[in-house]
Protein backbone atom coordinates (compact mmCIF):
# COMPACT_ATOMS: atom_id res chain seq x y z
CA UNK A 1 23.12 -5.02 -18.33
CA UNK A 2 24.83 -7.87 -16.95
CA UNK A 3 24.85 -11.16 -16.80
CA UNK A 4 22.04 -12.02 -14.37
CA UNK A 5 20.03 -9.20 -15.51
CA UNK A 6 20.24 -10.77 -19.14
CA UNK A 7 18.99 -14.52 -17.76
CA UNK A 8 16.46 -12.57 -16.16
CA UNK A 9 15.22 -10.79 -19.25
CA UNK A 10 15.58 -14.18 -21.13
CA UNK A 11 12.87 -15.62 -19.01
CA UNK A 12 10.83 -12.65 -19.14
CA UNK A 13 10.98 -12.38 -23.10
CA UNK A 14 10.83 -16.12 -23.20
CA UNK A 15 7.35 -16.58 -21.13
CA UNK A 16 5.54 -14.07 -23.31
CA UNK A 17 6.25 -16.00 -26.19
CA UNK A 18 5.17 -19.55 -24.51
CA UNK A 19 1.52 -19.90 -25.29
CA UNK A 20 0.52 -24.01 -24.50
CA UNK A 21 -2.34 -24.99 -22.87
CA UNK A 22 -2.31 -27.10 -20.05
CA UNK A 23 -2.83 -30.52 -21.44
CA UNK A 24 0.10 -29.20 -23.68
CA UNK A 25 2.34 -28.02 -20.83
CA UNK A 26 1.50 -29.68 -18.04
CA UNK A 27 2.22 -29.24 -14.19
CA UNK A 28 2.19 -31.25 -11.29
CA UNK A 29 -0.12 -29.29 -9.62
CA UNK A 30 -2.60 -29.85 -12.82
CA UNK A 31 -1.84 -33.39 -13.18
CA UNK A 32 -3.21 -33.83 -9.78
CA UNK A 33 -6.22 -32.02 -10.46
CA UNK A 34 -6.91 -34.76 -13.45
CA UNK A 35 -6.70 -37.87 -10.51
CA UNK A 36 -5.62 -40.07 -12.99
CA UNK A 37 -8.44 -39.52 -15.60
CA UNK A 38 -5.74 -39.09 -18.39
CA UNK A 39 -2.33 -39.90 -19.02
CA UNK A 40 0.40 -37.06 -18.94
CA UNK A 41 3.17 -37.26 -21.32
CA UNK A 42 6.14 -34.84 -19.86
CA UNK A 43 8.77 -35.72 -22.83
CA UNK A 44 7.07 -33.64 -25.31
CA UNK A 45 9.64 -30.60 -26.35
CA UNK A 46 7.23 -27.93 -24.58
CA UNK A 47 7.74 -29.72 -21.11
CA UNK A 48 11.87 -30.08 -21.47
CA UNK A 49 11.85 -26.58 -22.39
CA UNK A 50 9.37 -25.80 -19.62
CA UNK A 51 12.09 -27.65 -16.83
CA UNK A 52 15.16 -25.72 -18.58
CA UNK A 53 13.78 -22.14 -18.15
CA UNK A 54 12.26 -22.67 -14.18
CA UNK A 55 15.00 -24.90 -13.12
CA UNK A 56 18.05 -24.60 -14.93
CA UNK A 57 17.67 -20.54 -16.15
CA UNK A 58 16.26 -19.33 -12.10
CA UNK A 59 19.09 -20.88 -10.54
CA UNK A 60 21.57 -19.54 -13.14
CA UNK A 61 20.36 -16.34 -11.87
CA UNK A 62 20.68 -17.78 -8.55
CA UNK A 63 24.37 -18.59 -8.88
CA UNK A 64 25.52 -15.90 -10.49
CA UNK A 65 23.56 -13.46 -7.72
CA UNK A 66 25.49 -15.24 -5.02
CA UNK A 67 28.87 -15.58 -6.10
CA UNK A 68 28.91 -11.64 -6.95
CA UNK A 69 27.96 -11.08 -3.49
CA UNK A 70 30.42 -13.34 -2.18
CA UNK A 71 33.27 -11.56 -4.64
CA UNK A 72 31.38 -8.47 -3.20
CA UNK A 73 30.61 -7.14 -6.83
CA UNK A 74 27.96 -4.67 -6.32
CA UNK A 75 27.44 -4.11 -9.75
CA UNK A 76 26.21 -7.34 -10.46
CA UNK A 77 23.98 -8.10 -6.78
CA UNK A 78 22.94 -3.95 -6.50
CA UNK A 79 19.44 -4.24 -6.27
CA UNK A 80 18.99 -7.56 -6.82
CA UNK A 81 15.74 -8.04 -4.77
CA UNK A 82 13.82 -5.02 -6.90
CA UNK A 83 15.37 -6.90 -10.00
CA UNK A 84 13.64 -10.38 -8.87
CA UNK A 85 10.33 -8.44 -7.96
CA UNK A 86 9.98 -7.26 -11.65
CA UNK A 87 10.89 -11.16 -13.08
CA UNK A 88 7.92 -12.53 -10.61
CA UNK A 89 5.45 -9.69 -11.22
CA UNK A 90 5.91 -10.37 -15.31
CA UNK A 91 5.44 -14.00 -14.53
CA UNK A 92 1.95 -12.70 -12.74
CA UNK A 93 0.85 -10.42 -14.95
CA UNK A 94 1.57 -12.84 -17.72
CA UNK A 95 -1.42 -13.39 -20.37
CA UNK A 96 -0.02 -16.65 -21.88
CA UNK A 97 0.75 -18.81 -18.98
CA UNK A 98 -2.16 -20.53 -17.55
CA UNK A 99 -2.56 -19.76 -13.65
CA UNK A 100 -0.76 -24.20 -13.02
CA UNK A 101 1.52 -22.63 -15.19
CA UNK A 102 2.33 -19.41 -13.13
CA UNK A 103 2.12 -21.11 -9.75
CA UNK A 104 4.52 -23.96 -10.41
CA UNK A 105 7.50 -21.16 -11.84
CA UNK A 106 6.35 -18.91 -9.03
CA UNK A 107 6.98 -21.25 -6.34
CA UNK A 108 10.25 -22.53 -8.07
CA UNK A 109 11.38 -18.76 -8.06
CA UNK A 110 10.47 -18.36 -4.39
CA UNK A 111 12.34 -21.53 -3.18
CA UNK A 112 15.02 -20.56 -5.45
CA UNK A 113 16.16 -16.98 -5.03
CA UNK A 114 15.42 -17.79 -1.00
CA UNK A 115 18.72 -18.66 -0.93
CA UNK A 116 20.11 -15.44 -2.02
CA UNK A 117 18.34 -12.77 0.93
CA UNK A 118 19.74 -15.45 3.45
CA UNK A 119 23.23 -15.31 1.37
CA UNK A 120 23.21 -11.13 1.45
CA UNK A 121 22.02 -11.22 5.15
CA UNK A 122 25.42 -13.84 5.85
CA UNK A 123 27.57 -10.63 4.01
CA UNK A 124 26.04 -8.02 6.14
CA UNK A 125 24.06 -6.65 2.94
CA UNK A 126 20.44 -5.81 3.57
CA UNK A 127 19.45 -2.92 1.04
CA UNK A 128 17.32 -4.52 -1.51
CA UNK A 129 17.15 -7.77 -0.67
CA UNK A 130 13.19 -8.48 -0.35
CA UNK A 131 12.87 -10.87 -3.50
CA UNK A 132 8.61 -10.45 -3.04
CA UNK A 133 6.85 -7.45 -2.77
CA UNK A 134 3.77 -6.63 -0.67
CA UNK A 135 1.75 -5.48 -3.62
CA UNK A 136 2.44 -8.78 -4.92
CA UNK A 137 1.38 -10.57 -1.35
CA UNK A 138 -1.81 -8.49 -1.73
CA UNK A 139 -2.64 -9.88 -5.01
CA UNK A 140 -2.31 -13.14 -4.18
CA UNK A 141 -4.81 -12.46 -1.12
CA UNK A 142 -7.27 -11.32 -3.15
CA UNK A 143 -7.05 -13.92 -5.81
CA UNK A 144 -7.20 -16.74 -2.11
CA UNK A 145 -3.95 -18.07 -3.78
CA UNK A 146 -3.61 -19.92 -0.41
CA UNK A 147 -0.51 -21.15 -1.36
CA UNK A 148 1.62 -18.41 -2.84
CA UNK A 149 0.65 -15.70 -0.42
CA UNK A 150 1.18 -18.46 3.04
CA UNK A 151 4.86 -18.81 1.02
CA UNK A 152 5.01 -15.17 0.88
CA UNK A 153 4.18 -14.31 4.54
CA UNK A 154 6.83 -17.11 5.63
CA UNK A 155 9.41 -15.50 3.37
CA UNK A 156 8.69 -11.92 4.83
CA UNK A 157 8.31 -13.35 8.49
CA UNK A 158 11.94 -15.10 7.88
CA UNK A 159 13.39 -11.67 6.77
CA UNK A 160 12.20 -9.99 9.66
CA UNK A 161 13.56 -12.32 12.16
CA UNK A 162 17.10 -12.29 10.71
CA UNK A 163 17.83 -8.77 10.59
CA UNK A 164 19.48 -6.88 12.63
CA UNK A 165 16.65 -3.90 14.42
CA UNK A 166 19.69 -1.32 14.76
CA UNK A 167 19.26 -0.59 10.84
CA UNK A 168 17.08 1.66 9.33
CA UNK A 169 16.57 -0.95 6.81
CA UNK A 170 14.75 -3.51 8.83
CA UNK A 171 12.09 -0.29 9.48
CA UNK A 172 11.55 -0.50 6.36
CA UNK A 173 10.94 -3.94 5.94
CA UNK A 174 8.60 -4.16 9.03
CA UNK A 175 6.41 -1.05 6.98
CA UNK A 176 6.51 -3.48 4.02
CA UNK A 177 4.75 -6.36 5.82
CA UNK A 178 2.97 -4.50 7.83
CA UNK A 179 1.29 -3.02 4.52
CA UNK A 180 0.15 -5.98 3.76
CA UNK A 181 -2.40 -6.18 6.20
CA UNK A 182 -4.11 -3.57 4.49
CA UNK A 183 -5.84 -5.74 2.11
CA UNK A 184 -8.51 -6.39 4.55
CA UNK A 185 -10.39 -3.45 3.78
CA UNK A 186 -10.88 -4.84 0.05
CA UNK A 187 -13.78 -6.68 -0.62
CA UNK A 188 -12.46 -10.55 0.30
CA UNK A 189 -13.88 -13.01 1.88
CA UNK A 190 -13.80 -12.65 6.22
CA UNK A 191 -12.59 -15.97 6.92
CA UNK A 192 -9.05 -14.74 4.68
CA UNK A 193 -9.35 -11.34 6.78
CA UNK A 194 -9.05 -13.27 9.68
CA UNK A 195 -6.17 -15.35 8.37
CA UNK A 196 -4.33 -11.92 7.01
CA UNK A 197 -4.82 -10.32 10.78
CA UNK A 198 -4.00 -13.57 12.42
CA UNK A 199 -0.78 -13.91 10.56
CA UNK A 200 0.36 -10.05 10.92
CA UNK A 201 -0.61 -10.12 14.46
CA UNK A 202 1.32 -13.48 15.53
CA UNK A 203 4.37 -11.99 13.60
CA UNK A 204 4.30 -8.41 15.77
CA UNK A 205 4.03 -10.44 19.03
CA UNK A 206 7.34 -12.65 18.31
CA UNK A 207 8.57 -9.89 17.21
CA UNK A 208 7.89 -7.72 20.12
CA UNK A 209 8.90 -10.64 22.18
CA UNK A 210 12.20 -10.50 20.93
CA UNK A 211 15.20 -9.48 23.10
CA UNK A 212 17.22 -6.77 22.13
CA UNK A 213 15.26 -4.81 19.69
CA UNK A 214 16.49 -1.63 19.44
CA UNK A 215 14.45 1.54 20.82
CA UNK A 216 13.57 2.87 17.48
CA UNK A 217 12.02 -0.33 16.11
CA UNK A 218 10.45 -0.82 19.22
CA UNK A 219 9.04 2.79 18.69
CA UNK A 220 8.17 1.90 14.90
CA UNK A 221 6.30 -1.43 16.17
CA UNK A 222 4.07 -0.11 19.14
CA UNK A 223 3.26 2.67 16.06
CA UNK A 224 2.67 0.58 13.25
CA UNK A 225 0.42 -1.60 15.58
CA UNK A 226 -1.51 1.41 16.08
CA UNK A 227 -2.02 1.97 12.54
CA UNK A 228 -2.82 -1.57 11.99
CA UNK A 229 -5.10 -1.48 14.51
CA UNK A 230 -7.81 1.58 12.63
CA UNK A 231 -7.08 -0.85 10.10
CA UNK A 232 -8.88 -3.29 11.64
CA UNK A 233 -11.28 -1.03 13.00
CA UNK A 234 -12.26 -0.12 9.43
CA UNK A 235 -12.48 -3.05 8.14
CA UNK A 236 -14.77 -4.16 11.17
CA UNK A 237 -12.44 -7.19 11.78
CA UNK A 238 -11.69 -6.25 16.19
CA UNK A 239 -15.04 -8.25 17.00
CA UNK A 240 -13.71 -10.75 14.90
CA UNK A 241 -10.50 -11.79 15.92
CA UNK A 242 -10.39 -14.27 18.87
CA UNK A 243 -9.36 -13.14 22.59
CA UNK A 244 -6.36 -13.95 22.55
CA UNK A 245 -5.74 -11.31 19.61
CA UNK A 246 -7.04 -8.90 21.42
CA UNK A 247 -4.24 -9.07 23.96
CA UNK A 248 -1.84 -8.88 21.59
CA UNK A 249 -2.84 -5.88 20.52
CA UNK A 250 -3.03 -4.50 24.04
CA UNK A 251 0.09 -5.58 25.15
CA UNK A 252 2.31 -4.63 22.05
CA UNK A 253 0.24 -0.94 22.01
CA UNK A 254 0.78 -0.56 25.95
CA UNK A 255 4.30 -1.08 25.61
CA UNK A 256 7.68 -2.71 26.89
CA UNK A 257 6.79 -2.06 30.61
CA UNK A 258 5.39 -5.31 31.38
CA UNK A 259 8.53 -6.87 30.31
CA UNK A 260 10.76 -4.96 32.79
């Protein structure tokens, strides 16, 4: 194990010992939801030790992820973006923290190891590298975590439009997003359908707009548009997506013709 893997374990082992409520640990996000009723005291031991582990222990990982890909250690960075996935999905699935409690480190994580896809993407390293998975994007969906899954989409929309469509790789990637549009047959609310398709669908078309994609993930977009598309049929969202959607879909499923 090395070194970033231990900080990461530290913060794992450490958050399923912390047990405070939220009057005892609180967040910004909960002190706002108080509008001023009561007063917050953030020098209590809990709260210092709260800032330490999201702030000073995430970009520890952070730094040490980064300079190991710049020293091109493989041994520390390997896999680094299935390593991060497990942190934040322990952080989810945590029973102790209280959901303020979970967003506030889960956001801090997302800002933080940010910085390390677009580091790997500046060294020509792309294996690995998604810090968020789409199961985890799904999730958040489902629970209308507004704010956590918007982050995620931007984070996966970001990837997308920084790598390079000659690698296999970026196929991959593209499948990952893509796969998070299937939420919308689970039993949500249709206004966050909407949202979900709206979101995948705006992505495709920049993407499709794009100049120089390669033929195969031009090939692997018209086809996973398809796919999207039943879908939407399924979840009986075509009716409900606005014109303008509609021709999206149409033009990305027709083809690259209409751009020659």
């Amino acid at each position: 194990m090395n070194v970033a893997e231990k900080r990461g374990a530290y913060i794992m082992t450490t958050i399923k010992s912390l047990k405070y409520s939220n009057p005892e640990l609180p967040t910004l996000e909960y002190t706002i939801s108080l509008q001023g009723s009561s007063k917050i005291d953030y020098g209590t031991p809990a709260s210092k030790y709260w800032l330490y582990l999201k702030n000073d222990q995430l970009k520890l990982i952070s730094d040490i992820i980064n300079y190991s890909i710049s020293e091109n250690d493989e041994r520390v960075f390997g896999g680094f973006g299935f390593k991060i996935q497990n942190l934040m999905s322990s952080i989810v699935h945590s029973k102790n923290l209280t959901d303020f409690q979970k967003n506030e480190i889960l956001v801090e994580a997302i800002f933080t190891f940010n910085g390390i896809t677009h580091h790997a993407l500046k060294n020509d390293i792309t294996d690995s590298i998604d810090i968020i998975s789409d199961v985890l994007i799904q999730e958040w969906i489902k629970e209308g975590n507004t704010n956590l899954y918007e982050k995620g989409f931007y984070y996966y929309i970001g990837l997308l439009n920084k790598l390079n469509t000659e690698q296999i790789r970026t196929i991959l990637y593209l499948q990952e997003f893509f796969r998070i549009g299937s939420v919308i047959i689970d039993d949500i609310p249709i206004d966050r359908k909407i949202t979900v398709c709206q979101r995948i669908l705006d992505t495709a078309f920049s993407l499709f707009k794009r100049e120089n994609n390669s033929p195969r993930f031009k090939q692997e977009l018209q086809r996973i548009v398809n796919w999207f598309k039943s879908i939407m049929v399924q979840a009986n969202l075509l009716e409900g997506i606005s014109k303008k959607y509609e021709e999206i879909l149409q033009q990305i499923r027709a083809g690259y013709d209409s751009d020659e």
